[in-house]
N, C-alpha and C. Protein backbone atom coordinates (compact mmCIF):
# COMPACT_ATOMS: atom_id res chain seq x y z
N UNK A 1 15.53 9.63 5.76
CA UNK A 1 14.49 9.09 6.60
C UNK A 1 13.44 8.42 5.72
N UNK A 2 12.76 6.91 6.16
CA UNK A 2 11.88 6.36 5.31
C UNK A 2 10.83 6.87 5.59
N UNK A 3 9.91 7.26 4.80
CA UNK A 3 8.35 8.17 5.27
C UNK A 3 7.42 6.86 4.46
N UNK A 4 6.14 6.91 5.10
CA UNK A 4 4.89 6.25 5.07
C UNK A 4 4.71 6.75 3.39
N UNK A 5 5.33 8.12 3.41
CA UNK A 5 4.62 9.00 2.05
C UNK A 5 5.26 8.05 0.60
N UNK A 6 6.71 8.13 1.25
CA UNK A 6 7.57 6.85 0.53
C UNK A 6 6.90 5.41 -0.38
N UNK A 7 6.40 5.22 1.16
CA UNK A 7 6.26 4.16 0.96
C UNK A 7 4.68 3.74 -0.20
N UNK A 8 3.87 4.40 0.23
CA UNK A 8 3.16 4.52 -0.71
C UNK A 8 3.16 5.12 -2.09
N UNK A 9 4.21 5.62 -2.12
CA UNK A 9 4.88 5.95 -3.67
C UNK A 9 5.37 4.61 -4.02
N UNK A 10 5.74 4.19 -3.11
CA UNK A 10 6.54 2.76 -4.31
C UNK A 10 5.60 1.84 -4.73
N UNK A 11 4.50 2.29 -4.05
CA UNK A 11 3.55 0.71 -4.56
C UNK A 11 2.90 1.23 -5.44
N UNK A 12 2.54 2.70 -5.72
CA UNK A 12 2.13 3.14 -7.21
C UNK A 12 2.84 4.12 -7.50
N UNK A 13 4.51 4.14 -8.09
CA UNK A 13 5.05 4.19 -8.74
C UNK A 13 5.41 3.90 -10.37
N UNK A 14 4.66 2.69 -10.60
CA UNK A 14 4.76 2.51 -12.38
C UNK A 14 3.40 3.37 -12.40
N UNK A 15 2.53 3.66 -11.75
CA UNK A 15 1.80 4.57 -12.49
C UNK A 15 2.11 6.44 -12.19
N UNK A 16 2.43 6.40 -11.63
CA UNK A 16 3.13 8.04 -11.95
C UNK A 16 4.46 8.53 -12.28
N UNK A 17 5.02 7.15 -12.82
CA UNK A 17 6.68 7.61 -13.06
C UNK A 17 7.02 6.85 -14.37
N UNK A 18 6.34 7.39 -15.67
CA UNK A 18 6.61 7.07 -16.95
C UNK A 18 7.96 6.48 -17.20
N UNK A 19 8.98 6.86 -16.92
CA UNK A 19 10.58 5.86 -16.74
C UNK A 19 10.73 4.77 -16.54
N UNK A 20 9.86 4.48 -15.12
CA UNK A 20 10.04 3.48 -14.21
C UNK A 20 9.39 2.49 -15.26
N UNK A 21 8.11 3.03 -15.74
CA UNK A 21 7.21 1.72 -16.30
C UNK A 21 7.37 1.31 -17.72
N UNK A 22 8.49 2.58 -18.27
CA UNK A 22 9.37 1.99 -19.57
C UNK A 22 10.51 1.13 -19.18
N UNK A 23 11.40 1.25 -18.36
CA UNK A 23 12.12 0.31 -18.37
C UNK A 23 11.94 -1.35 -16.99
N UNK A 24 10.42 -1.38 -17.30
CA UNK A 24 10.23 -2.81 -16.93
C UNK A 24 10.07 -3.35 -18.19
N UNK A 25 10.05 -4.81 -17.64
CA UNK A 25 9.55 -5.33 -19.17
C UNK A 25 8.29 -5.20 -19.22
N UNK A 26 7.73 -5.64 -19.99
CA UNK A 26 6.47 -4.83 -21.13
C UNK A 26 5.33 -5.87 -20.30
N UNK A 27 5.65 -7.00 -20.02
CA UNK A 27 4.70 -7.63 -19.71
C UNK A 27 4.36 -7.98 -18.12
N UNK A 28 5.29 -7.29 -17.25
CA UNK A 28 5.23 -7.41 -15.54
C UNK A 28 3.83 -6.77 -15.09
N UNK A 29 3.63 -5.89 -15.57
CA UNK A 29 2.21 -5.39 -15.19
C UNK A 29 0.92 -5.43 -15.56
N UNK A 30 0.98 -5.93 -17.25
CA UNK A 30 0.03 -6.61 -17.65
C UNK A 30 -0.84 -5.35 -17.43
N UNK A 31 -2.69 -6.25 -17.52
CA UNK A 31 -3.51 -5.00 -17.06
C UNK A 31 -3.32 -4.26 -16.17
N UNK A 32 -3.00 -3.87 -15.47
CA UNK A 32 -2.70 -3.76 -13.53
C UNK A 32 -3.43 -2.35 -13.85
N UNK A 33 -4.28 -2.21 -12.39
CA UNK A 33 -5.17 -1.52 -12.63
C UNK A 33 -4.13 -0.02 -11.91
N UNK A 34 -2.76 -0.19 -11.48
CA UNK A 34 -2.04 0.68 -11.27
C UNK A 34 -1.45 1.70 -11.87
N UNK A 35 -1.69 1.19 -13.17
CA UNK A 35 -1.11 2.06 -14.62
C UNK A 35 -2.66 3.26 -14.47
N UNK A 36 -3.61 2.65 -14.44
CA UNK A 36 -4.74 4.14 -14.46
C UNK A 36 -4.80 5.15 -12.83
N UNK A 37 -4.17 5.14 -11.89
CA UNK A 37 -4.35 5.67 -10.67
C UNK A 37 -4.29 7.23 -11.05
N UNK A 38 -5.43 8.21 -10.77
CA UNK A 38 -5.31 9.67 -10.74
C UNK A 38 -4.31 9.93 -9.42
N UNK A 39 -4.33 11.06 -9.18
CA UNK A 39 -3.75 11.59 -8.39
C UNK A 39 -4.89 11.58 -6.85
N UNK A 40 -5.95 12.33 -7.74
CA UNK A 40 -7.21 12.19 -6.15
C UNK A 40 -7.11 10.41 -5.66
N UNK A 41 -7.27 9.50 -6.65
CA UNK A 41 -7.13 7.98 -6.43
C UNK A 41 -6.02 7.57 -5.20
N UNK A 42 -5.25 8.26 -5.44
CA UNK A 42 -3.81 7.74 -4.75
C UNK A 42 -3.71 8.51 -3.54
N UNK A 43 -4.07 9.63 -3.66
CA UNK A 43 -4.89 10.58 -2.01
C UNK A 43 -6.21 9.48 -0.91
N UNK A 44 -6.97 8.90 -1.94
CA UNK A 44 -8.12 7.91 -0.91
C UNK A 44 -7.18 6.83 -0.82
N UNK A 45 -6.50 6.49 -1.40
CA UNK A 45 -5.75 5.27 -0.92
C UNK A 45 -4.89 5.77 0.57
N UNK A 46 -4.37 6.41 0.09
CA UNK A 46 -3.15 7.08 1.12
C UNK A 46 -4.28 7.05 1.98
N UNK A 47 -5.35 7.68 2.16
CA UNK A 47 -5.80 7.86 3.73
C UNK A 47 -6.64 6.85 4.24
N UNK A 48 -6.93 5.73 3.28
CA UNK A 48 -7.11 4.57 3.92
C UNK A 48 -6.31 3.80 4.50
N UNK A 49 -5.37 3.67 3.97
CA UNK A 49 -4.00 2.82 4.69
C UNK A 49 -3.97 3.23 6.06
N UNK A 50 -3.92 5.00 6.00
CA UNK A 50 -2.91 5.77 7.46
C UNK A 50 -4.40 5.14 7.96
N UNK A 51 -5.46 5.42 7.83
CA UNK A 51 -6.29 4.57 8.45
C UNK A 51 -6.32 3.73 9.07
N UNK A 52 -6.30 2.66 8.56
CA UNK A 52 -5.95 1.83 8.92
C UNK A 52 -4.65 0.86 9.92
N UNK A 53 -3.80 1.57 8.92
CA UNK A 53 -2.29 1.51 10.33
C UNK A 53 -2.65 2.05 11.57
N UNK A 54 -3.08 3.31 11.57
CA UNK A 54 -3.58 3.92 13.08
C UNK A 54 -4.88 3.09 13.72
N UNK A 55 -5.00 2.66 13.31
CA UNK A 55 -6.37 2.21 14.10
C UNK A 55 -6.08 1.17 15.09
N UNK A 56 -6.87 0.91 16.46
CA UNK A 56 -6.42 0.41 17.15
C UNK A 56 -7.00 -1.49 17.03
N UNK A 57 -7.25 -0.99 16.19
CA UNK A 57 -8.21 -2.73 15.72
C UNK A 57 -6.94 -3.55 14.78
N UNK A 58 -6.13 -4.54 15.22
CA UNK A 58 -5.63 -5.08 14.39
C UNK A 58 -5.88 -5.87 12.84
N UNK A 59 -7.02 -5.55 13.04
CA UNK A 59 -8.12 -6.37 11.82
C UNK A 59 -9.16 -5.51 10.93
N UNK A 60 -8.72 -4.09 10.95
CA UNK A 60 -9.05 -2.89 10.87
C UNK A 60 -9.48 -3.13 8.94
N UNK A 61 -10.50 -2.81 8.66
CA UNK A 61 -11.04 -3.01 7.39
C UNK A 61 -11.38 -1.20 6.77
N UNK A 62 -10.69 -0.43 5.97
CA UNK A 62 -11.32 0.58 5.17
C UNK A 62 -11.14 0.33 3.77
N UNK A 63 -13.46 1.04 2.90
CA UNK A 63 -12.84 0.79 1.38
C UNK A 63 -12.63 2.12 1.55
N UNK A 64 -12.25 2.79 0.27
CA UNK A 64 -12.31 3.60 -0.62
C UNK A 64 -12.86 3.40 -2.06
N UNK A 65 -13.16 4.81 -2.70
CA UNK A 65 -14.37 4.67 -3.86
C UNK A 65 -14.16 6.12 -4.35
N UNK A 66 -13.59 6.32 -6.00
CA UNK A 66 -13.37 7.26 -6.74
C UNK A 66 -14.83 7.58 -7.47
N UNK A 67 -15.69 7.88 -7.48
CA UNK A 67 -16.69 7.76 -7.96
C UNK A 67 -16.43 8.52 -9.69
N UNK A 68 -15.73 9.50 -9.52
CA UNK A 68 -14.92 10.20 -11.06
C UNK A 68 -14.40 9.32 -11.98
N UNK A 69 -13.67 8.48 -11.51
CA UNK A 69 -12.65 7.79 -12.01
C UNK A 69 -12.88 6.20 -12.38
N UNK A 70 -13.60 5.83 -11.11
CA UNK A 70 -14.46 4.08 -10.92
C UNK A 70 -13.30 3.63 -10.52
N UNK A 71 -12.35 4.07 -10.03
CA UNK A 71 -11.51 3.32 -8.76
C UNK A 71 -11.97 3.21 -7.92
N UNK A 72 -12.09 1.68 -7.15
CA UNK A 72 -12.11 1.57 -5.91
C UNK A 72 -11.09 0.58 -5.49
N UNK A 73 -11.12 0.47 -3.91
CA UNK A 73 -10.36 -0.21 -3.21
C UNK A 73 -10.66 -0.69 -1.74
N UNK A 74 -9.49 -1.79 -1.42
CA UNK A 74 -10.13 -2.03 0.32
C UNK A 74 -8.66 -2.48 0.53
N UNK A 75 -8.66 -1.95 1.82
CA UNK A 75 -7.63 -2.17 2.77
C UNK A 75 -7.82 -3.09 4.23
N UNK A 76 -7.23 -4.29 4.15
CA UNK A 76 -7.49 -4.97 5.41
C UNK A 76 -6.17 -4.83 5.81
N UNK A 77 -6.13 -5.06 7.33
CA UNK A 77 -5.36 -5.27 8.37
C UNK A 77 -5.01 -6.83 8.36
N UNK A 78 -4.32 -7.39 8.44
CA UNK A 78 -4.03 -8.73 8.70
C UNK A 78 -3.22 -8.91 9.83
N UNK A 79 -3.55 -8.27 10.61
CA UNK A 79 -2.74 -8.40 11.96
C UNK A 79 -1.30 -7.76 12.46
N UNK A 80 -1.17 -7.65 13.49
CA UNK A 80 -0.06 -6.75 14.69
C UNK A 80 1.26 -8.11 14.41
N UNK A 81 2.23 -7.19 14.51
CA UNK A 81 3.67 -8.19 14.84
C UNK A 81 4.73 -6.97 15.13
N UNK A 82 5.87 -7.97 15.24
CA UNK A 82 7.17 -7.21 15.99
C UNK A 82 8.34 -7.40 15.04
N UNK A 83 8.94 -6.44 14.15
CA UNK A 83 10.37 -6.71 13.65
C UNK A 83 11.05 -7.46 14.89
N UNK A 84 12.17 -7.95 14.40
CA UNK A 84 12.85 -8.36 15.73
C UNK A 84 13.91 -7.34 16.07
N UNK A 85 13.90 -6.54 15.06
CA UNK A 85 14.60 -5.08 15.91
C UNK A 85 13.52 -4.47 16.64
N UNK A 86 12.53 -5.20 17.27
CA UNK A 86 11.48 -4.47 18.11
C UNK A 86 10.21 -2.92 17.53
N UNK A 87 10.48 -3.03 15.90
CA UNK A 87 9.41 -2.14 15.63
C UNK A 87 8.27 -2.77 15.84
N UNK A 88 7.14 -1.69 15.91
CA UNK A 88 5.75 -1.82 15.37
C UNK A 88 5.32 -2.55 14.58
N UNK A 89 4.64 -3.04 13.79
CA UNK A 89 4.52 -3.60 12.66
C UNK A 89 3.19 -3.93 12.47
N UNK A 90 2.71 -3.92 11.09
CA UNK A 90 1.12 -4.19 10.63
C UNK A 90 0.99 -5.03 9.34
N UNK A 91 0.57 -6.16 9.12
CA UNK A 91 0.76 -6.42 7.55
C UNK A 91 -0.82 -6.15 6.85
N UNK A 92 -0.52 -5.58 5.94
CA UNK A 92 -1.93 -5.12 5.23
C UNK A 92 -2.26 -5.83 3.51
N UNK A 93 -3.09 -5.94 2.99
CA UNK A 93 -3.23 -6.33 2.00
C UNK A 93 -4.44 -5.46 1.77
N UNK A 94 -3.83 -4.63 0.30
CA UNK A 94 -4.33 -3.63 -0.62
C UNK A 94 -4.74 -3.82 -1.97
N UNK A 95 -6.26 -3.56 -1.80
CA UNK A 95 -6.79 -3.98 -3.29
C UNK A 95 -7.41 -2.68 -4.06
N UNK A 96 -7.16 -2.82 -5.31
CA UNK A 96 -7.71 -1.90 -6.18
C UNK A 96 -8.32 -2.45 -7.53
N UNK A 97 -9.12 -2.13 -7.57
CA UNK A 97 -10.08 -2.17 -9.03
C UNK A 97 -10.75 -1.18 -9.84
N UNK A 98 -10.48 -1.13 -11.09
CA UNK A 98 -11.44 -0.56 -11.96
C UNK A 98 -11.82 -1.50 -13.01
N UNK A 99 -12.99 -1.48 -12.80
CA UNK A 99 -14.21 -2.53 -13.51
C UNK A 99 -13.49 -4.16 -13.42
N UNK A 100 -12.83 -4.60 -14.71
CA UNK A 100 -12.41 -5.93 -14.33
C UNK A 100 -11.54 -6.35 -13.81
N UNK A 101 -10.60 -4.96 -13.99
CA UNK A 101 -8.65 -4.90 -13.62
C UNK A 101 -8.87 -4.97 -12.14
N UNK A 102 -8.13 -5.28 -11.56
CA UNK A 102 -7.48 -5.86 -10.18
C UNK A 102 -6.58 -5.83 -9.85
N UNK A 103 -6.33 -5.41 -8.67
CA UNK A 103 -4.62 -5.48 -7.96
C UNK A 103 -4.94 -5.57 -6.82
N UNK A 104 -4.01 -6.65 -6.01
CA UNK A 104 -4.07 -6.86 -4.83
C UNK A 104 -2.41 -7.33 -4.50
N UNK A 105 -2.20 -6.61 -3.36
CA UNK A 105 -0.85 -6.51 -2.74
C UNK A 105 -0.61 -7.15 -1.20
N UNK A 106 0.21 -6.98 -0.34
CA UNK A 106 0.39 -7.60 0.96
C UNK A 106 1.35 -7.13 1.17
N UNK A 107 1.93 -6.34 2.18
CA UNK A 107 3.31 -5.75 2.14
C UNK A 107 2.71 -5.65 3.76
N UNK A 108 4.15 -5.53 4.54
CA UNK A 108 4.31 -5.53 6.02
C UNK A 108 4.92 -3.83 6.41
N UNK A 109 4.30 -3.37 7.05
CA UNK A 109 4.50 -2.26 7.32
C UNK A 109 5.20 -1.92 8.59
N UNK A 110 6.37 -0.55 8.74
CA UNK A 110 6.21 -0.69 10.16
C UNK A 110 6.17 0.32 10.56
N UNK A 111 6.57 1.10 12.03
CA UNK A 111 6.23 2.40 12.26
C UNK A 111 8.11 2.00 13.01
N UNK A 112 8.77 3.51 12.26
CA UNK A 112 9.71 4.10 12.79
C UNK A 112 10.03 4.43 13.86
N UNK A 113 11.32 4.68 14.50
CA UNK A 113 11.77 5.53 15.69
C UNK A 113 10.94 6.76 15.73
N UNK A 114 11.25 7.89 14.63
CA UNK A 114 10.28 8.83 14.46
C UNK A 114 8.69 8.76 14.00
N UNK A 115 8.24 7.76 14.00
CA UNK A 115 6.67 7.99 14.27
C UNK A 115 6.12 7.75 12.69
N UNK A 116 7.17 7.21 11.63
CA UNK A 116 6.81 7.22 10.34
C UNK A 116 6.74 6.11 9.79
N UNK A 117 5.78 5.27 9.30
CA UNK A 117 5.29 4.16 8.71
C UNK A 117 6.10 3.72 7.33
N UNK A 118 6.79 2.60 7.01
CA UNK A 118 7.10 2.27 5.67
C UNK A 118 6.92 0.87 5.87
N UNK A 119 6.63 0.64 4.41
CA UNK A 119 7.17 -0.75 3.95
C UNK A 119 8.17 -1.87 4.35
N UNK A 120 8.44 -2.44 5.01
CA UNK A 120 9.04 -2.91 5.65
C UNK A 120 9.91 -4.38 5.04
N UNK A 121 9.64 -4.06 3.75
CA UNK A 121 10.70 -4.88 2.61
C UNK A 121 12.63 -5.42 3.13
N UNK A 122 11.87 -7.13 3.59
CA UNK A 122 13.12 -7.51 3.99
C UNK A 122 13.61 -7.73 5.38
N UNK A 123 12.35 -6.84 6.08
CA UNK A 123 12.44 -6.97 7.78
C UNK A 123 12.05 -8.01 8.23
N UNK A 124 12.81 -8.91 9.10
CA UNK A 124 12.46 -9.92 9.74
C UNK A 124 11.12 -9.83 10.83
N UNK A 125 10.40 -10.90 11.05
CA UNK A 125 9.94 -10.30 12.25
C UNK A 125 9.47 -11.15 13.59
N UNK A 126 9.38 -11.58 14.38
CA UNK A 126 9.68 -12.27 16.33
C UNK A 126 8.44 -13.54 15.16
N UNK A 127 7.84 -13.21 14.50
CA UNK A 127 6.38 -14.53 14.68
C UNK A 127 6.81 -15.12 13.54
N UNK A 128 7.85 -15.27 13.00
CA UNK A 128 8.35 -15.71 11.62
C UNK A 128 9.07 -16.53 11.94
């Protein structure tokens, strides 16, 4: 089963999976402010997103702010759509910074048969 939990593992994955971020090449990530993510970091992210996905505002804006760490981040909504297998769907664009480093993402999300949010890598969708 794809979980939301999943899915937000894969987008900060080179920073908690030492393997993963040895066998990229050396230069795909550059500064990326993904290589420093704590663990509490990746908890305010996580509950900004579900935030955000749940919310009934398609245009739904949450930051987050590590004050320990000097991570922050913002999560926008960029609007409602339909896989054309008829899921849910949300596309969001996720930013993170510490001090100059930057990362900003866009990934289309969707919500499952069972009620569980992923990444939606590769899914077509009705407004495309």
């Amino acid at each position: 089963m794809r979980s939301f939990s999943r899915a937000v593992l894969a987008i900060v994955a080179v920073a908690g999976l030492p393997g993963v971020v040895a066998a990229l090449p050396t230069d795909i990530l550059g500064n990326s402010a993904l290589l420093k993510l704590s663990d509490e970091d990746k908890k305010l992210q996580y509950q900004a997103v579900m935030d955000v996905l749940e919310s009934s505002d398609p245009r739904a804006v949450r930051e987050w702010e590590n004050k320990k760490t000097g991570f922050k981040g913002r999560i926008d909504a960029q609007g409602d759509m339909r896989s054309t297998d008829g899921l849910r769907c949300r596309r969001l664009q996720l930013r993170m910074q510490l001090n100059a480093s930057q990362s900003l993402f866009t990934f289309p999300f969707c919500k499952d048969e069972q009620g569980q949010w992923f990444i939606a890598s590769g899914k077509q969708f009705s407004d495309q």
